[in-house]
Protein backbone atom coordinates (compact mmCIF):
# COMPACT_ATOMS: atom_id res chain seq x y z
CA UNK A 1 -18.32 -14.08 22.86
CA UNK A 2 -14.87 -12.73 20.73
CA UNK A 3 -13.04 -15.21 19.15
CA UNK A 4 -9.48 -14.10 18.05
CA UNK A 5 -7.38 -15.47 15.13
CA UNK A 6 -3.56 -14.93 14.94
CA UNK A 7 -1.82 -14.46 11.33
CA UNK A 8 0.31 -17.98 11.27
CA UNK A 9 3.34 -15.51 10.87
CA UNK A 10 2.74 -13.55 13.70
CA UNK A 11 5.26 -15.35 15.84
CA UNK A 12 8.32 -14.72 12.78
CA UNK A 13 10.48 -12.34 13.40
CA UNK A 14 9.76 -10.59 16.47
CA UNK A 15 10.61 -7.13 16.98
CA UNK A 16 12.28 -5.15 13.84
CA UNK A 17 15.32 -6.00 11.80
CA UNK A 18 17.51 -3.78 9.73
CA UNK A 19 18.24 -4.43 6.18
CA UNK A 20 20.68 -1.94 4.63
CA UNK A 21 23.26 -0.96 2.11
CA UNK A 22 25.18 1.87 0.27
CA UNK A 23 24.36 2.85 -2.77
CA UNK A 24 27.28 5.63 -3.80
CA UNK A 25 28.04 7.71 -1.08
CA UNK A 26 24.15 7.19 -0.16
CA UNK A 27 23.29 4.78 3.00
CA UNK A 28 19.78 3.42 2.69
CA UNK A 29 18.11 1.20 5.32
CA UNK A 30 14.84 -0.78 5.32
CA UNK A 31 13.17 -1.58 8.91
CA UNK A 32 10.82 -3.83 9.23
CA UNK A 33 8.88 -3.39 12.17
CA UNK A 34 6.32 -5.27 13.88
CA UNK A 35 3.40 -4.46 12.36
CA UNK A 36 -0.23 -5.09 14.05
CA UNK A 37 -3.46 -5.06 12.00
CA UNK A 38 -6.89 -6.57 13.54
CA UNK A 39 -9.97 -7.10 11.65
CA UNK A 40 -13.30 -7.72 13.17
CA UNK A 41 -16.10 -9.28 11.13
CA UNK A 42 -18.84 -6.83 12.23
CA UNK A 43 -18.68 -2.59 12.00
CA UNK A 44 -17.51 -0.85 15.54
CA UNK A 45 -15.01 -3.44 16.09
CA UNK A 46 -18.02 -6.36 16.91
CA UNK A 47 -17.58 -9.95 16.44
CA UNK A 48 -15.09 -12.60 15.85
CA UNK A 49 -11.51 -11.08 14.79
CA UNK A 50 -8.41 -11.92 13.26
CA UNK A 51 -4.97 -10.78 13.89
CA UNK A 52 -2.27 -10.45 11.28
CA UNK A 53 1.46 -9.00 12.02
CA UNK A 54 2.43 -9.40 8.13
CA UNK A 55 0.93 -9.96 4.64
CA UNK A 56 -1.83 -12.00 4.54
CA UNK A 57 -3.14 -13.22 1.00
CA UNK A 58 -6.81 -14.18 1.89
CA UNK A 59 -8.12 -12.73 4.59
CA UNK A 60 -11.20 -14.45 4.01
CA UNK A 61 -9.67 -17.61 4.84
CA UNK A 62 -9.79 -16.56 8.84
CA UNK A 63 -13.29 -14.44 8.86
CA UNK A 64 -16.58 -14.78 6.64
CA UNK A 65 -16.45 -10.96 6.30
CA UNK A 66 -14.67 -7.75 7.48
CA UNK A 67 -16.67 -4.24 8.25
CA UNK A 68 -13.94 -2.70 10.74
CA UNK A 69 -9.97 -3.13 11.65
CA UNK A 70 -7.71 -1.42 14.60
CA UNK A 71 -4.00 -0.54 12.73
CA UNK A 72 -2.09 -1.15 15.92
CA UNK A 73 1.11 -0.53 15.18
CA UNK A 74 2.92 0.18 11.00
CA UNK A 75 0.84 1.05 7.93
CA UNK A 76 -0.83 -1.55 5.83
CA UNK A 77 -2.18 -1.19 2.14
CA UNK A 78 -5.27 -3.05 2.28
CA UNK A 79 -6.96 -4.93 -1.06
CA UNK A 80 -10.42 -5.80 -2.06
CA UNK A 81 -9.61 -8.76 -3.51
CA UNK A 82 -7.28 -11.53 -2.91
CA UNK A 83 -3.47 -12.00 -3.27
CA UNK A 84 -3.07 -8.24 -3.18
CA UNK A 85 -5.17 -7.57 -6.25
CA UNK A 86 -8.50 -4.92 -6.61
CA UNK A 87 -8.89 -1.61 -5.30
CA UNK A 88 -6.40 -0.53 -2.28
CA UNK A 89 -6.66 1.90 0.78
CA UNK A 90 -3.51 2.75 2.81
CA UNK A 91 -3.66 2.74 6.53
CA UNK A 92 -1.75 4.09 9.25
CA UNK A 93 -2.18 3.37 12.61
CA UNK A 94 -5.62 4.11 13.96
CA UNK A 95 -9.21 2.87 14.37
CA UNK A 96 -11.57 2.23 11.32
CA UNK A 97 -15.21 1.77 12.30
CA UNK A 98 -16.09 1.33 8.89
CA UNK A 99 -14.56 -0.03 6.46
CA UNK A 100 -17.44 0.13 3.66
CA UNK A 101 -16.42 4.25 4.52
CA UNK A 102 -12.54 4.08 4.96
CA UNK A 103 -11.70 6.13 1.05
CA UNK A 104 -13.44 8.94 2.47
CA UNK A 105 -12.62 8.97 5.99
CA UNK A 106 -8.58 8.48 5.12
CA UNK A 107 -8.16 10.23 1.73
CA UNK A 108 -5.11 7.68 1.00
CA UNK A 109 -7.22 5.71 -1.93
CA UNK A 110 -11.00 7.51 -2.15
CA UNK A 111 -12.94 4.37 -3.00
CA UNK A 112 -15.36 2.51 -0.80
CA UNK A 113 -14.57 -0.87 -0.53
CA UNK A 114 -16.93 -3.36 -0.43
CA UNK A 115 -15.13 -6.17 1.31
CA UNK A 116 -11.69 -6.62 2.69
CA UNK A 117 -9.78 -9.83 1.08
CA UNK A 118 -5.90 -9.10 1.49
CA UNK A 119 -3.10 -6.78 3.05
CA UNK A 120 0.44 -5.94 3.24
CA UNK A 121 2.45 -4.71 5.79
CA UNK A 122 4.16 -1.53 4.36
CA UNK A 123 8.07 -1.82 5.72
CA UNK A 124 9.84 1.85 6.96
CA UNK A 125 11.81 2.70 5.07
CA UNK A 126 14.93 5.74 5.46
CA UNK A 127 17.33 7.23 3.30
CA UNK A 128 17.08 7.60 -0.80
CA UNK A 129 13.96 7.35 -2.91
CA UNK A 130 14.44 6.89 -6.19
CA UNK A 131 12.40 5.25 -9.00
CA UNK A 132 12.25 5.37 -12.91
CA UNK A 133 8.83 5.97 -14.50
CA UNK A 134 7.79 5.14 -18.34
CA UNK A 135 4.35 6.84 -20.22
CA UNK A 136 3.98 2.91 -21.60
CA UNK A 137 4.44 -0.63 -20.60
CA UNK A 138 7.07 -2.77 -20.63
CA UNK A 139 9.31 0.59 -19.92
CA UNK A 140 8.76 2.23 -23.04
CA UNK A 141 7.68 5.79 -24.23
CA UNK A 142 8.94 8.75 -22.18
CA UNK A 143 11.11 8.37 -19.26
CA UNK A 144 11.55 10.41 -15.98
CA UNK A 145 12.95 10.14 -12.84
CA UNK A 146 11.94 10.62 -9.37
CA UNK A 147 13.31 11.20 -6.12
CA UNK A 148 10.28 13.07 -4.15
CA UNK A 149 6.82 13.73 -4.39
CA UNK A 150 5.49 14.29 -7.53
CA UNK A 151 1.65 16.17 -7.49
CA UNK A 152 1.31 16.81 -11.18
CA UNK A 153 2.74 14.40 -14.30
CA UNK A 154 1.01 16.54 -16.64
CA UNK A 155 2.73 19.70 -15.09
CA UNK A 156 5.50 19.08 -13.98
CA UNK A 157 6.67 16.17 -16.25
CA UNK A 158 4.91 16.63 -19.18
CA UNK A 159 3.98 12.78 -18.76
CA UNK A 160 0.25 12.20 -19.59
CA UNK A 161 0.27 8.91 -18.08
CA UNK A 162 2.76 6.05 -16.28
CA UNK A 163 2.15 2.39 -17.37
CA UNK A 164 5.00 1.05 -15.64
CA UNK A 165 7.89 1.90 -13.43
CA UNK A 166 11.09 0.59 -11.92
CA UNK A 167 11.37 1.20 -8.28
CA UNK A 168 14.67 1.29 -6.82
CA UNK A 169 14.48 2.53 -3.55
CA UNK A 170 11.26 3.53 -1.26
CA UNK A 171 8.15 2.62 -1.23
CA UNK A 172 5.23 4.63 -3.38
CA UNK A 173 1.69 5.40 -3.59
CA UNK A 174 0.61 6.54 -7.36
CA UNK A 175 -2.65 7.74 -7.36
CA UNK A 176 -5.24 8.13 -10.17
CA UNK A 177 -5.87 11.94 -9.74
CA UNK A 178 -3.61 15.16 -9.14
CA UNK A 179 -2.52 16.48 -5.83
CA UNK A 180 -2.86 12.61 -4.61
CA UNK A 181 -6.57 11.87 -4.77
CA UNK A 182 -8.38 9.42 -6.06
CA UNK A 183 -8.09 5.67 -6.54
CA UNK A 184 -4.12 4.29 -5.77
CA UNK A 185 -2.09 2.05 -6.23
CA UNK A 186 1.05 0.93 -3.86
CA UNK A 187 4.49 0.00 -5.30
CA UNK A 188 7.38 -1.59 -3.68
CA UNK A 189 10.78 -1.84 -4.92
CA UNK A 190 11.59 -3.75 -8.24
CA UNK A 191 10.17 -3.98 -11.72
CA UNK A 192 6.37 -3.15 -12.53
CA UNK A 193 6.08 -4.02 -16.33
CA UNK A 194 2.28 -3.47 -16.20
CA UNK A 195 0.79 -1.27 -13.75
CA UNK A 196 -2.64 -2.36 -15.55
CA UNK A 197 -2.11 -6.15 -14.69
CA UNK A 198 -1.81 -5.52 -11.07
CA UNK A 199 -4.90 -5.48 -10.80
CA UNK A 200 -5.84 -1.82 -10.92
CA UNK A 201 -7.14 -1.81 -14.44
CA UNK A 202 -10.47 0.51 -13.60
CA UNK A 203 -7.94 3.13 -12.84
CA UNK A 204 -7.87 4.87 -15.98
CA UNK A 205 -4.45 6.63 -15.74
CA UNK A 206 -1.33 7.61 -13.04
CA UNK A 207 -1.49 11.50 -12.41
CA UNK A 208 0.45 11.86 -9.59
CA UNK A 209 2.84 9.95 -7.13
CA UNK A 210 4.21 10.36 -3.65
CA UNK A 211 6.60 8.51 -1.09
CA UNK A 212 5.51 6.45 1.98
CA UNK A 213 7.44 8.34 4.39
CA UNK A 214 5.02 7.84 7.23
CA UNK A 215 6.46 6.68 10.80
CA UNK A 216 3.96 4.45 11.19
């Protein structure tokens, strides 16, 4: 027999909303959409499931374990440990058989994780990306800024490294490796003093970045 859970926000705002402004001569607008994720506690979508329509912290709080999830509807980073901490793997909609395999089967965030604890529900988001990227922490050493995808910081930015960043509009993926591979790590818009503190300090540097542009 299937039991199903429901995220106790899955009844808050219904539908999509619009959040937007104008920046310049520049419109931007953020829309949050419904978002759908479900999680089953065995592989091949077996078991007793949970459904979540937002972020959810501790996903362990609703199933003893998670080997599989169905991305119904948005993209979702997913976390390996609680409150949005560990290794991450972004998701867009689709099935996931596997989740002990998902690094390798999605390429967004190659590392196999070993257990699913949290999520977040990435929001769409249209117009202007823009964020400011430092070489150290607490926005120090060299500066650049960005506005699109950026494969090489070595090459094209003569930046060996990014230790913290100030997001001001978008959302990001900054991944470990050139040409976007390797472990990641998902910003959202405001300040990220230590990119090491949010959890991601087995990642050993930033090497390249890109924007979450997905219509998920």
């Amino acid at each position: 027999m299937m039991f199903t859970q429901r995220c106790a926000r899955v009844s808050e705002g219904e539908g999509r909303y619009k959040r937007g402004s104008v920046v310049g001569n520049v419109a931007r607008t953020t829309i949050m959409t419904m978002g759908r994720i479900v999680f089953f506690e065995e592989k091949n979508f077996q078991g007793r499931t949970y459904e979540c329509s937002s972020d959810c912290s501790d996903v362990h709080q609703h199933l003893n374990r998670c080997n599989s999830c169905r991305v119904e509807n948005g993209c979702f980073v997913l976390y390996d440990r609680s409150n949005f901490m560990g290794n991450q793997v972004f998701l867009r909609r689709g099935e996931y058989s596997d989740l002990m395999r998902i690094g390798s089967t999605t390429g967004m965030g190659a590392v196999m994780l070993d257990t699913v604890r949290s999520c977040r529900l990435i929001p769409m988001h249209r117009g202007q990306f823009r964020m400011k990227i430092y070489e150290l922490e607490n926005f120090t050493g060299q500066t650049q800024e960005l506005l699109e995808d950026c494969e090489s910081l070595q090459d094209r930015l003569y930046m060996s490294d990014c230790q913290s960043c100030n997001v001001m509009e978008g959302h990001w993926l900054m991944f470990e490796q050139p040409n976007f591979r390797g472990r990641m790590i998902y910003v959202r818009p405001g300040e990220h003093r230590s990119l090491r503190e949010s959890g991601m300090s087995n990642i050993m540097r930033i090497s390249s970045i890109k924007r979450i542009m997905d219509m998920c």
